[in-house]
C-alpha atoms as a PDB file:
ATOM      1  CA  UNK A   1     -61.692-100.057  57.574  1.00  0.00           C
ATOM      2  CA  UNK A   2     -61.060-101.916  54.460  1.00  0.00           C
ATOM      3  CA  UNK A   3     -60.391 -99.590  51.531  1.00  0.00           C
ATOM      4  CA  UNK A   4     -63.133-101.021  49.291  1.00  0.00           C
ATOM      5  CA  UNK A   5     -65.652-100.095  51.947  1.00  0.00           C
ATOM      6  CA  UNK A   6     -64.060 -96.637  51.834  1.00  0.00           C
ATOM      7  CA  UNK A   7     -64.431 -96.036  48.363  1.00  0.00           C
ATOM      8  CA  UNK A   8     -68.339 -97.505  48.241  1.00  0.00           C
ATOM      9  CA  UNK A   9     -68.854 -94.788  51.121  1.00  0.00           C
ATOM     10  CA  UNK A  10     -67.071 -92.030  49.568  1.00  0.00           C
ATOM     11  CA  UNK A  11     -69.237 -93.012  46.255  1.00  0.00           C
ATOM     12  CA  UNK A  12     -72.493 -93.228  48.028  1.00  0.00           C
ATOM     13  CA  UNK A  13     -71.902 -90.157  49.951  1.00  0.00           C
ATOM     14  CA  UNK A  14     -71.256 -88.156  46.365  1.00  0.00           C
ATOM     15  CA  UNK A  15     -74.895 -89.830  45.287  1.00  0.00           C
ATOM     16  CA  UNK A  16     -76.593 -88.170  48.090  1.00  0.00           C
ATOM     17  CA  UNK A  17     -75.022 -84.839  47.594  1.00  0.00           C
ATOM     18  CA  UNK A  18     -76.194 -84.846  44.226  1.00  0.00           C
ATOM     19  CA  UNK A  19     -79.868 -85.705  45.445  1.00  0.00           C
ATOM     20  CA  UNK A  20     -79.316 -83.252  47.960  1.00  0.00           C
ATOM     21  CA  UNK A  21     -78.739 -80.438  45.330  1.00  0.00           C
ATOM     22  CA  UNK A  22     -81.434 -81.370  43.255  1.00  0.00           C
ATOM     23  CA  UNK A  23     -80.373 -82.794  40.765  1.00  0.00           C
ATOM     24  CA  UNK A  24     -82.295 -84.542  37.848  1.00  0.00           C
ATOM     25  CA  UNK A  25     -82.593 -88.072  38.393  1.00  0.00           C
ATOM     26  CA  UNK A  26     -80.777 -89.262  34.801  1.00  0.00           C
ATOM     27  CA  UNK A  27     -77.881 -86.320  35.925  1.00  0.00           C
ATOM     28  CA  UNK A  28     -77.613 -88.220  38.909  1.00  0.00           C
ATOM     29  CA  UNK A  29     -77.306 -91.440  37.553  1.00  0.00           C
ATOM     30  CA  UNK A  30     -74.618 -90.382  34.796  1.00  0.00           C
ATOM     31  CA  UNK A  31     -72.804 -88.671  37.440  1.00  0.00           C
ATOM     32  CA  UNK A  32     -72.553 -91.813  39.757  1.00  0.00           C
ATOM     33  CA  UNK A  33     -72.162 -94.685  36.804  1.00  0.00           C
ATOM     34  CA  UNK A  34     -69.087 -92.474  35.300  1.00  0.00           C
ATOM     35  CA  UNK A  35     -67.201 -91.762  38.836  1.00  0.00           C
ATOM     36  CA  UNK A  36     -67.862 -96.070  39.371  1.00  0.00           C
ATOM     37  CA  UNK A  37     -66.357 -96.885  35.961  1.00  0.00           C
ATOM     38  CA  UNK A  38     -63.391 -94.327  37.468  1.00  0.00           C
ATOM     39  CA  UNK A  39     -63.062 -96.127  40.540  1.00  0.00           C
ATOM     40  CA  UNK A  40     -63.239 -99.213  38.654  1.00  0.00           C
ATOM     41  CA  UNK A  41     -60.329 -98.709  36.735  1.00  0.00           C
ATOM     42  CA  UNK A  42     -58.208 -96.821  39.470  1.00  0.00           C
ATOM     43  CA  UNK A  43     -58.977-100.591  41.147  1.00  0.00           C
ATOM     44  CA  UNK A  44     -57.950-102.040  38.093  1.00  0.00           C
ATOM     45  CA  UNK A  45     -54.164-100.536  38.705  1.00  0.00           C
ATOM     46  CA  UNK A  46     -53.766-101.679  42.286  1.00  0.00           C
ATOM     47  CA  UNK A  47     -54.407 -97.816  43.087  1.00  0.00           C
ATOM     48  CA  UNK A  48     -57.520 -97.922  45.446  1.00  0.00           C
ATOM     49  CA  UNK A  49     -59.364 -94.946  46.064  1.00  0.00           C
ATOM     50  CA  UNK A  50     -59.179 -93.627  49.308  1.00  0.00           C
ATOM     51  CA  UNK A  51     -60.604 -90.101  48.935  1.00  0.00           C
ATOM     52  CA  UNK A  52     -57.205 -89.070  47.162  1.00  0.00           C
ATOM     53  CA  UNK A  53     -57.296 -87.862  44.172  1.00  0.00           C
ATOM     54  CA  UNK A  54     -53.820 -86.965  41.352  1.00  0.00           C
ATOM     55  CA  UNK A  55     -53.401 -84.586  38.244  1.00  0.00           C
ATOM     56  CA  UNK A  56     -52.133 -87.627  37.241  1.00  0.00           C
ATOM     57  CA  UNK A  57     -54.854 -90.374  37.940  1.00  0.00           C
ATOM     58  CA  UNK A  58     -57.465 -87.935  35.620  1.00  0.00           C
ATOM     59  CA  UNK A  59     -54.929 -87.596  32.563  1.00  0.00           C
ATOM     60  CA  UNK A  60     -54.155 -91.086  32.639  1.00  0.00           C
ATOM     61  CA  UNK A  61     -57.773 -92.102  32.714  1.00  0.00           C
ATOM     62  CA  UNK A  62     -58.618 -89.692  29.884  1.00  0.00           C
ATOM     63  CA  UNK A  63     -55.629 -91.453  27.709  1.00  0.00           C
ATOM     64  CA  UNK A  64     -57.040 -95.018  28.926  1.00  0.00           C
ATOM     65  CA  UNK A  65     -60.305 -93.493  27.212  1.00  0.00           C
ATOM     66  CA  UNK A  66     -59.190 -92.016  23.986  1.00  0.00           C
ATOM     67  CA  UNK A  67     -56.731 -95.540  23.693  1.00  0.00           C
ATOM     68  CA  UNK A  68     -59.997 -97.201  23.688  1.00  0.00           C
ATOM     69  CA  UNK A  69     -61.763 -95.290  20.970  1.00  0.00           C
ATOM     70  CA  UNK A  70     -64.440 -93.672  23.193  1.00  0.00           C
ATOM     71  CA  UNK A  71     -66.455 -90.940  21.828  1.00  0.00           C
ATOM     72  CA  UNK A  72     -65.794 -87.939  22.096  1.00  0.00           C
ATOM     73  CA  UNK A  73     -68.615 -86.850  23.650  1.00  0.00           C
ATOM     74  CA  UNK A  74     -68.836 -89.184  25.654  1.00  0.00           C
ATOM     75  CA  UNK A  75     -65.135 -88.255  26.939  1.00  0.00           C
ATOM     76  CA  UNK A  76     -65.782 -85.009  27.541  1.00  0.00           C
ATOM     77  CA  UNK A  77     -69.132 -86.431  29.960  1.00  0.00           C
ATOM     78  CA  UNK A  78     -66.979 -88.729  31.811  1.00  0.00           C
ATOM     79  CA  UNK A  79     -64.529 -85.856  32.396  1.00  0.00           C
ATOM     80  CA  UNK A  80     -67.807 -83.639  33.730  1.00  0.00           C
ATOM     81  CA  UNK A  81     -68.398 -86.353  36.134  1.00  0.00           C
ATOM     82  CA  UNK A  82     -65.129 -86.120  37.421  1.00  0.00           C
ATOM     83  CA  UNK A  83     -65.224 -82.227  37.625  1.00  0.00           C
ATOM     84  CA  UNK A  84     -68.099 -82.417  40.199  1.00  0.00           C
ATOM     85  CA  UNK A  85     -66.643 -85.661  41.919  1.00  0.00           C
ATOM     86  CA  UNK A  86     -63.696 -83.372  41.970  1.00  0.00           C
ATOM     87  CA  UNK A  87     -65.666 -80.178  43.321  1.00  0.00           C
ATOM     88  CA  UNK A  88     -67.403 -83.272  46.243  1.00  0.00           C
ATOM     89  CA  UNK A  89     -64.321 -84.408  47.818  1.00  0.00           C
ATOM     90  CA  UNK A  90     -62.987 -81.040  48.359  1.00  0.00           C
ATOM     91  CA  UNK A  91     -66.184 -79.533  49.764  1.00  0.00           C
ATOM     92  CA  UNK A  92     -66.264 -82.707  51.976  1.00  0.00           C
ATOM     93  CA  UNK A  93     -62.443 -82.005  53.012  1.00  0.00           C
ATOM     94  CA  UNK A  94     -61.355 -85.218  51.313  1.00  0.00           C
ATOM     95  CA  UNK A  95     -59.100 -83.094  48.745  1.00  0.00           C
ATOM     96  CA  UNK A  96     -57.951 -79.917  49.249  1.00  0.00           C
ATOM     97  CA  UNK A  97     -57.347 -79.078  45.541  1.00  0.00           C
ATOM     98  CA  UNK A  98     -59.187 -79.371  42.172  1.00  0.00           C
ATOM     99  CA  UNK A  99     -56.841 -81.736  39.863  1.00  0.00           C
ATOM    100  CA  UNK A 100     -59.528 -82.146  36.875  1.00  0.00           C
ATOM    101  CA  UNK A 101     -59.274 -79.181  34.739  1.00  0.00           C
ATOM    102  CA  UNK A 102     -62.057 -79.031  31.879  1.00  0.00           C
ATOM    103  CA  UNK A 103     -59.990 -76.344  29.899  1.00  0.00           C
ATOM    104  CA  UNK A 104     -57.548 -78.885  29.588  1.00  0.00           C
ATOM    105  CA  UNK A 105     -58.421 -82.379  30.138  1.00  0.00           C
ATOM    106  CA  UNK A 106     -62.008 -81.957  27.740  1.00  0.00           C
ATOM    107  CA  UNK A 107     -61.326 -83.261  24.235  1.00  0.00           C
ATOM    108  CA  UNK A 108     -62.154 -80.068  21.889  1.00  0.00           C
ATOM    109  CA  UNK A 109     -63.506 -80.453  18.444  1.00  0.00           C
ATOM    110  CA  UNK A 110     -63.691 -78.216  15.673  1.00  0.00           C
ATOM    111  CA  UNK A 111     -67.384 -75.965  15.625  1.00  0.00           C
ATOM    112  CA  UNK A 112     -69.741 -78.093  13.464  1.00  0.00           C
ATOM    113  CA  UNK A 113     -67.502 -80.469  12.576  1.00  0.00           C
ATOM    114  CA  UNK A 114     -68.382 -83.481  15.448  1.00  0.00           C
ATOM    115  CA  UNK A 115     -65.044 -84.505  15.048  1.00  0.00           C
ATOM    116  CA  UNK A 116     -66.138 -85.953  11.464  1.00  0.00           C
ATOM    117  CA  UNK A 117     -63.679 -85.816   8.320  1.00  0.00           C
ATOM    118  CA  UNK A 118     -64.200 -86.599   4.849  1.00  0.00           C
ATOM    119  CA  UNK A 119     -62.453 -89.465   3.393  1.00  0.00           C
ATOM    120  CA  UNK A 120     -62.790 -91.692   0.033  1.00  0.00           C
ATOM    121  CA  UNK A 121     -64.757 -94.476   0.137  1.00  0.00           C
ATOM    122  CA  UNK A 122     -63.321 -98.233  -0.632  1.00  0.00           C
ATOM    123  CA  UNK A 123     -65.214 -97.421  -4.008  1.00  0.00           C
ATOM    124  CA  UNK A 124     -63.640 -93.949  -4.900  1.00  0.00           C
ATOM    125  CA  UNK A 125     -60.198 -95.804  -3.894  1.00  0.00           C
ATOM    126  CA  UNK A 126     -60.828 -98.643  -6.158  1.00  0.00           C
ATOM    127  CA  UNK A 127     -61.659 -96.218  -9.229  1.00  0.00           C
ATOM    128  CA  UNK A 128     -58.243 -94.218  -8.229  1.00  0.00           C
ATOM    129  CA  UNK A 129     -56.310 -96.724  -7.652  1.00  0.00           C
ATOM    130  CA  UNK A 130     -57.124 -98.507 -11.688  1.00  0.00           C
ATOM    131  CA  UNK A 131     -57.140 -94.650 -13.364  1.00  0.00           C
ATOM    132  CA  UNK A 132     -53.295 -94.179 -12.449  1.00  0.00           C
ATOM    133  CA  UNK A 133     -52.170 -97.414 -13.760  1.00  0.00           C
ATOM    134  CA  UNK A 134     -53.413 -96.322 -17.173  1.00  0.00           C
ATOM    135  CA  UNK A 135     -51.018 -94.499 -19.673  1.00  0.00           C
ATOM    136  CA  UNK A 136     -52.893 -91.380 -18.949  1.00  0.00           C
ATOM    137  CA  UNK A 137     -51.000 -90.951 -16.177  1.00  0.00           C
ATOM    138  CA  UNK A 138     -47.002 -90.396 -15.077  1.00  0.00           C
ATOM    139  CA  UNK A 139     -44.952 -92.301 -13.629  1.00  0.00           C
ATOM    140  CA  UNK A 140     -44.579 -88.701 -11.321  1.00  0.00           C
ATOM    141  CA  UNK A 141     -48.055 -88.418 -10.750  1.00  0.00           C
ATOM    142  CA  UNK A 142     -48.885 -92.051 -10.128  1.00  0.00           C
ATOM    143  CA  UNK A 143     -46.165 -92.180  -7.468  1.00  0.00           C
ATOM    144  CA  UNK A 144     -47.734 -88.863  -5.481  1.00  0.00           C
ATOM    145  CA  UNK A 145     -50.938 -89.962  -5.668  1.00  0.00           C
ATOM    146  CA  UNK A 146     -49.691 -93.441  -3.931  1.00  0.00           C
ATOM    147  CA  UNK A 147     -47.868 -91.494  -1.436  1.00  0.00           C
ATOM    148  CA  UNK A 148     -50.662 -89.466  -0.649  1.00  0.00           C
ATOM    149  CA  UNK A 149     -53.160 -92.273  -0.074  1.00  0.00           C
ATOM    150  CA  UNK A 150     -50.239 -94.557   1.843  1.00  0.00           C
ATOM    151  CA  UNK A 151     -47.622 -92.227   3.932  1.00  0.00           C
ATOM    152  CA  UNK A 152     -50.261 -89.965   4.963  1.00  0.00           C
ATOM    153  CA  UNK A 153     -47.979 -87.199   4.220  1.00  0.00           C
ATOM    154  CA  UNK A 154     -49.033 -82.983   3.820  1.00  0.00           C
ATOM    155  CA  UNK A 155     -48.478 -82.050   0.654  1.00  0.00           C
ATOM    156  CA  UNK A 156     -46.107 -79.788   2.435  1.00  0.00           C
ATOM    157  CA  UNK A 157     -44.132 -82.683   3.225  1.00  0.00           C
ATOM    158  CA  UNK A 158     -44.017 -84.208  -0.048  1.00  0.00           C
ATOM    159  CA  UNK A 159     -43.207 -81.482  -1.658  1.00  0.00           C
ATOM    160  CA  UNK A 160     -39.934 -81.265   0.235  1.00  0.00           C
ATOM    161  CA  UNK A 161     -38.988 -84.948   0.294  1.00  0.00           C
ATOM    162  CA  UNK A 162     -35.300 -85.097  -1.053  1.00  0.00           C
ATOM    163  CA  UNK A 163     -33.442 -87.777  -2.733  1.00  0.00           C
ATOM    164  CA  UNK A 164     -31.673 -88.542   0.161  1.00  0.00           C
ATOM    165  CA  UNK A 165     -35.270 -89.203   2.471  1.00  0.00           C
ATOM    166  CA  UNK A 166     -35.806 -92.275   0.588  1.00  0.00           C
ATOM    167  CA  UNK A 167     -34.622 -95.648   1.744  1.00  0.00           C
ATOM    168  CA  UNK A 168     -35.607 -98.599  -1.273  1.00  0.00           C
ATOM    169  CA  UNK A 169     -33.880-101.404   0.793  1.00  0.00           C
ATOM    170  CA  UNK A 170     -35.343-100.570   4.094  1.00  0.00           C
ATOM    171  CA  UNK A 171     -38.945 -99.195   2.427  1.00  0.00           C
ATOM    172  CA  UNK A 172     -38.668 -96.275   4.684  1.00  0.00           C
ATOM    173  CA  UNK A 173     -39.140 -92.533   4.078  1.00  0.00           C
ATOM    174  CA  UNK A 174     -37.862 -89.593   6.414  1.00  0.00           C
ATOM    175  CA  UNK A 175     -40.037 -87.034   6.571  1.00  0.00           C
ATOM    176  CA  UNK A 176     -38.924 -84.008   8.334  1.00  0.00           C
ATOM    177  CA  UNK A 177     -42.046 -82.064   9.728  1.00  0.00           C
ATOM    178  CA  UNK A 178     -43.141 -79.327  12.302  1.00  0.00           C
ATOM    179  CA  UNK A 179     -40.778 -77.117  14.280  1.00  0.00           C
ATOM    180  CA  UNK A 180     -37.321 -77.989  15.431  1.00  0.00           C
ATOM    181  CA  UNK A 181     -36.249 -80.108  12.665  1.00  0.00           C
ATOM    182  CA  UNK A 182     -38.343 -82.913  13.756  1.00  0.00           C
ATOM    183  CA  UNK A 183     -38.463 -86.302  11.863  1.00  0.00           C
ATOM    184  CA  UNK A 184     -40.044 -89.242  11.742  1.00  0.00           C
ATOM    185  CA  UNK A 185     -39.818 -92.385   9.434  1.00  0.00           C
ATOM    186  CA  UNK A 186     -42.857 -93.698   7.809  1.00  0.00           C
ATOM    187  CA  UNK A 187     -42.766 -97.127   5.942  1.00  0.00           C
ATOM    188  CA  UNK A 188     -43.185 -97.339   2.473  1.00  0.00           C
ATOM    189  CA  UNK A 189     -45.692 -99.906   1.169  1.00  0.00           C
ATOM    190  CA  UNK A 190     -44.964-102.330  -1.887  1.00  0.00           C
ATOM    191  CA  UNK A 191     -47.021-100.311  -4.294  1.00  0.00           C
ATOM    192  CA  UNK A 192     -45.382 -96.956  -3.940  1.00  0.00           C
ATOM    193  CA  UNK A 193     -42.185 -98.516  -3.535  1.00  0.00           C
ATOM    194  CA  UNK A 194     -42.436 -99.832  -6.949  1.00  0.00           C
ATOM    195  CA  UNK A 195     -43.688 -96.558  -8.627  1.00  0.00           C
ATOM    196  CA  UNK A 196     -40.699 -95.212  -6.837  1.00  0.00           C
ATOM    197  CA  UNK A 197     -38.404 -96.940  -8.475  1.00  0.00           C
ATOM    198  CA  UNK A 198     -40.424 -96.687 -12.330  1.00  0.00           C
ATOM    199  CA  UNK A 199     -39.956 -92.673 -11.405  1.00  0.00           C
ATOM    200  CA  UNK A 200     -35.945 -92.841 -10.277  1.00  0.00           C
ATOM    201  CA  UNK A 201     -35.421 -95.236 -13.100  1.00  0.00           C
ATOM    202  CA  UNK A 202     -37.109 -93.416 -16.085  1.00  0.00           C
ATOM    203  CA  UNK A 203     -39.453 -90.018 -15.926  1.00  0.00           C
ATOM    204  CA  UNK A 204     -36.948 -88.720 -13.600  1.00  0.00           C
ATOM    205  CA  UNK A 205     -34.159 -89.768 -14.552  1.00  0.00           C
ATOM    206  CA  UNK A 206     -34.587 -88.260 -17.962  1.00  0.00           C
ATOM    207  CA  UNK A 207     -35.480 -84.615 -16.625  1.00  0.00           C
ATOM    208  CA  UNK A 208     -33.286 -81.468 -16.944  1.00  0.00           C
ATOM    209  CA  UNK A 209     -33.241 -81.086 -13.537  1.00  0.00           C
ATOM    210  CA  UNK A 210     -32.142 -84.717 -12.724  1.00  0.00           C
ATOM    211  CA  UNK A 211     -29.208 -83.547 -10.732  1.00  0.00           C
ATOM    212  CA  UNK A 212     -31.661 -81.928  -8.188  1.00  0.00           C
ATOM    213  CA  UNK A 213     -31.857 -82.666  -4.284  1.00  0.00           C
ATOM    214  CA  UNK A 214     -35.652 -82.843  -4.323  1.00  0.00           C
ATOM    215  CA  UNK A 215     -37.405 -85.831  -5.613  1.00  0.00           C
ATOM    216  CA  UNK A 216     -40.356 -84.880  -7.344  1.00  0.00           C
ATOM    217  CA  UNK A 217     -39.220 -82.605  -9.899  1.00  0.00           C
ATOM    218  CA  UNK A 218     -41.724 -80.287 -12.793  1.00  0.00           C
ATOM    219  CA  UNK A 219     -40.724 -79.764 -16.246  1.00  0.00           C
ATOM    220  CA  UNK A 220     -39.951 -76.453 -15.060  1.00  0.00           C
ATOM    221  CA  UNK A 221     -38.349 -76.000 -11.863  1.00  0.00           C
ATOM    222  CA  UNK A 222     -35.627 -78.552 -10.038  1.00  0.00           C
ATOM    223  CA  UNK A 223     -38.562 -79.479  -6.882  1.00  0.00           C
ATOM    224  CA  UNK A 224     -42.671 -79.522  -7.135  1.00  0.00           C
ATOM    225  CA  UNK A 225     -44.353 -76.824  -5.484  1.00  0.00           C
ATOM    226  CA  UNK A 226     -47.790 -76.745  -3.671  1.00  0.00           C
ATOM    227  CA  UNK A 227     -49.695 -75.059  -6.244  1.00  0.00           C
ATOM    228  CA  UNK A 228     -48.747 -77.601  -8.819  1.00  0.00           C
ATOM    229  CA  UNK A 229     -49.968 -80.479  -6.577  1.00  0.00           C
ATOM    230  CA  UNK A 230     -53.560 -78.577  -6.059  1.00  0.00           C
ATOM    231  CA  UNK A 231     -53.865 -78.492  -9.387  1.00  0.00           C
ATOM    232  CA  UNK A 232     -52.444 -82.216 -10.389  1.00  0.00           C
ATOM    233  CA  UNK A 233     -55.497 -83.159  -7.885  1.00  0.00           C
ATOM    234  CA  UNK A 234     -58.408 -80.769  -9.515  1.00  0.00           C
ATOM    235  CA  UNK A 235     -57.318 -82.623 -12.972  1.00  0.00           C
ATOM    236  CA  UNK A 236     -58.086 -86.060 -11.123  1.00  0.00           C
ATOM    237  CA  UNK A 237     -61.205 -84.666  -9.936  1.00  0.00           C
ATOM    238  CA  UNK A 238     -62.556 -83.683 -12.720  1.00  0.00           C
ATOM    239  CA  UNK A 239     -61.510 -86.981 -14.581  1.00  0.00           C
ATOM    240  CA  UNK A 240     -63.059 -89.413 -12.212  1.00  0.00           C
ATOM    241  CA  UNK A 241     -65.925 -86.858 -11.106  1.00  0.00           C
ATOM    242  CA  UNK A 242     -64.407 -87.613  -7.076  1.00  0.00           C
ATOM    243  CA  UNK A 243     -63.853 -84.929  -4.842  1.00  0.00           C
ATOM    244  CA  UNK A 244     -60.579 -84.198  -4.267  1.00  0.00           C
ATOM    245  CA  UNK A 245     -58.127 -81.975  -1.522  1.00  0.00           C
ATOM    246  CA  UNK A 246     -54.858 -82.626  -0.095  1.00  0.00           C
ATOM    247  CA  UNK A 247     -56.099 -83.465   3.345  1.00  0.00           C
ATOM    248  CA  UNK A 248     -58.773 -85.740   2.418  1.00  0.00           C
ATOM    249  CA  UNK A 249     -56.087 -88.018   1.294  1.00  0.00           C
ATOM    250  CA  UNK A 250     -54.404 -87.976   5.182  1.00  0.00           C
ATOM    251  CA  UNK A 251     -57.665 -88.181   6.458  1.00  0.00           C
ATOM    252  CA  UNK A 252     -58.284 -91.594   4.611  1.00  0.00           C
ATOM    253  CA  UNK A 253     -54.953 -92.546   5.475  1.00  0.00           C
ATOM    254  CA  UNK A 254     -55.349 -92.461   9.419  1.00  0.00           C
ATOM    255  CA  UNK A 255     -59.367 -93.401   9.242  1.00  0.00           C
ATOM    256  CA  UNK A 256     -58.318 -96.429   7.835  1.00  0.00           C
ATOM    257  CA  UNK A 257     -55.985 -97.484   9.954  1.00  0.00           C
ATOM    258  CA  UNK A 258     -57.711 -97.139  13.090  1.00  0.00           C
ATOM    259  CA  UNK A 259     -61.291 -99.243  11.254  1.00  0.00           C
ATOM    260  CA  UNK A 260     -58.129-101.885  10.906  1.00  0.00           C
ATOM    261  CA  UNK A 261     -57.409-102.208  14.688  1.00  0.00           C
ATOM    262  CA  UNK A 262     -54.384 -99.945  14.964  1.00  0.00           C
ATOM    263  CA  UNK A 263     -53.734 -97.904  18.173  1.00  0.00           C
ATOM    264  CA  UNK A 264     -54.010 -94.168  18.057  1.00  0.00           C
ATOM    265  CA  UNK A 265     -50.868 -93.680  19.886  1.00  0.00           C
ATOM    266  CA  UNK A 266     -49.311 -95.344  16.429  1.00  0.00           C
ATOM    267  CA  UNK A 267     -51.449 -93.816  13.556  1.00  0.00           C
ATOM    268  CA  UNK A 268     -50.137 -90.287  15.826  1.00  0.00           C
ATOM    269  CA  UNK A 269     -46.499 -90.933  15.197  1.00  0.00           C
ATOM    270  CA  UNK A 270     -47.048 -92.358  11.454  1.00  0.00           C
ATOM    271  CA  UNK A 271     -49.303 -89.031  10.996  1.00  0.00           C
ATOM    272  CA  UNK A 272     -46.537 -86.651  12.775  1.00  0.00           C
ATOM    273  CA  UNK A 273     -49.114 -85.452  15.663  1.00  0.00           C
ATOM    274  CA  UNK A 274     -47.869 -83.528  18.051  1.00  0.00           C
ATOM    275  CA  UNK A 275     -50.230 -84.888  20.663  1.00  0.00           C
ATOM    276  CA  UNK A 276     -52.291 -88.108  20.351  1.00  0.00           C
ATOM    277  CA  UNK A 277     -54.942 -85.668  21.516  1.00  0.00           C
ATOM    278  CA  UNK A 278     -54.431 -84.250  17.686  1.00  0.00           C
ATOM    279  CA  UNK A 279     -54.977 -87.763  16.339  1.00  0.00           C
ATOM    280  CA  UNK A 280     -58.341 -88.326  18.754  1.00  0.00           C
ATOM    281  CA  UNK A 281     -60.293 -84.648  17.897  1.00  0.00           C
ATOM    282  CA  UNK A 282     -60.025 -85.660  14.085  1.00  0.00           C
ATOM    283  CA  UNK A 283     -60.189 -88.973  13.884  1.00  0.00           C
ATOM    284  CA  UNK A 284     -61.463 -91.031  17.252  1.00  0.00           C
ATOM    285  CA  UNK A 285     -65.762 -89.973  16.025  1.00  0.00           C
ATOM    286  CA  UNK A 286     -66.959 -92.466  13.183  1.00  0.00           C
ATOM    287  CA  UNK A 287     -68.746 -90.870   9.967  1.00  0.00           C
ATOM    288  CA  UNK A 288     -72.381 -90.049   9.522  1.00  0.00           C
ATOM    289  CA  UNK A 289     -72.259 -93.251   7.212  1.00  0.00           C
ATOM    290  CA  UNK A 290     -70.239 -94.886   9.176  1.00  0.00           C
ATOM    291  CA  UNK A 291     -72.877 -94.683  12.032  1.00  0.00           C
ATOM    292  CA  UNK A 292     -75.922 -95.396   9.595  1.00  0.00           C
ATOM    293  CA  UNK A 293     -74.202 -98.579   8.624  1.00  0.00           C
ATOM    294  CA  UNK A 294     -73.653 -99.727  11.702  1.00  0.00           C
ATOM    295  CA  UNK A 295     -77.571 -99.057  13.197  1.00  0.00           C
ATOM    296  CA  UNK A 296     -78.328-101.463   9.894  1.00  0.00           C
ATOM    297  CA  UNK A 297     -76.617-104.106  11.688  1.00  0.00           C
ATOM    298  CA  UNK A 298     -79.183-104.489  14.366  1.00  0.00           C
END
């Protein structure tokens, strides 16, 4: 028997076991369209389906999904479907074992949140973006704010950035995150490279505490702390009357880059994500605003 014909009979025999246990019509329908799109794409990799199913097969499919900026929700649906395709094959002696696991393979998102984050607007970034090139500002706080907006960095991070992280020729910074002395590089843009060098070259170089490790130095201690970055950001909030927290600068920093085209698997890496699955919860769902403007297309 030809394998296609195989895999249209397994598919239409999963249909009629759903209409056999009653279930709603637009269930039904869901159910069947999301194991097709499966079987589709198991096609798709010279991997016809013959009533086998892998561990394997569902985890890549979920990564082919959140590669492809799919909703959440509707990743977590498609991985339902599955469940009960799952559940079919071994009641029906196709399978003997249940390789989708909900638990693991569902993409979980915060209570309340919908996977939403707040980020500035291209507005709030323009207004920024001119208020620390006036005088009002440092050379040391104009180069954290850049590196907060363009590395994507905790303030965690930053705050422990040595001298010795910093590659000018290459435009590269080392930043040494999570457990196990991990590292990654992240490149520097043009902007922050330059206020980089205005902060080595002058503000820095003139401190008491020039002979530190630690790059970004207080007129008090040898390397920044946390606090004094919380509160460097309340000053700039009440300035420019723009809501400001460490995270909503990282936020920004990987929204943007995916609205630009960039793969998950990459904004992960740059981000220092253990798991792209990290990268999807937060960042894969569009804003409220975002979704507004995009109905206004129509």
């Amino acid at each position: 028997m030809d394998t296609n014909t195989i895999a249209e009979r397994i598919a239409t025999e999963f249909e009629e076991a759903l209409i056999a246990d009653g279930k709603a019509e637009k269930t039904i329908e869901s159910y069947v369209g999301d194991v097709g799109a499966f079987l589709q794409w198991l096609e798709s990799k010279e991997n016809t389906f013959t009533g086998t199913l892998k561990r394997f097969h569902i985890t890549a499919y979920k990564n082919h999904l959140v590669q492809n900026n799919y909703e959440v929700n509707t990743i977590n649906k498609k991985i339902n479907s599955l469940q009960s395709f799952n559940q079919f094959l071994i009641d029906k002696n196709y399978l003997k074992e249940q390789v989708v696991d909900l638990r693991k393979d569902k993409v979980k998102v915060a209570a309340g949140s919908e996977g939403e984050v707040e980020v500035f607007n291209d507005a709030e970034i323009e207004k920024l973006l001119f208020y620390i090139q006036s005088q009002d500002v440092t050379s040391r706080d104009r180069l954290i704010m850049l590196m907060l907006l363009y590395t994507g960095i905790r303030v965690s991070e930053l705050v422990n950035i040595k001298l010795k992280d910093v590659d000018v020729l290459a435009m590269n910074l080392t930043v040494a995150w999570g457990k196990g002395g991990k590292r990654r590089k992240v490149p520097l843009k043009g902007e922050v490279i330059e206020a980089l060098k205005e902060y080595l070259e002058g503000e820095r170089k003139e401190s008491k505490f020039a002979d530190s490790e630690y790059l970004i130095l207080t007129n008090r201690s040898p390397k920044m702390d946390r606090d004094a970055v919380n509160k460097l950001l309340s000053k700039m909030e009440r300035k420019l009357g723009i809501r400001m927290h460490p995270h909503k600068f990282r936020h920004t920093f990987c929204t943007r880059l995916l609205k630009k085209g960039v793969e998950l698997t990459t904004v992960a890496k740059l981000a220092g994500h253990a798991s792209i699955q990290t990268t999807a919860r937060f960042y894969i769902n569009t804003s409220q605003k975002d979704k507004k403007d995009a109905v206004e297309l129509l």
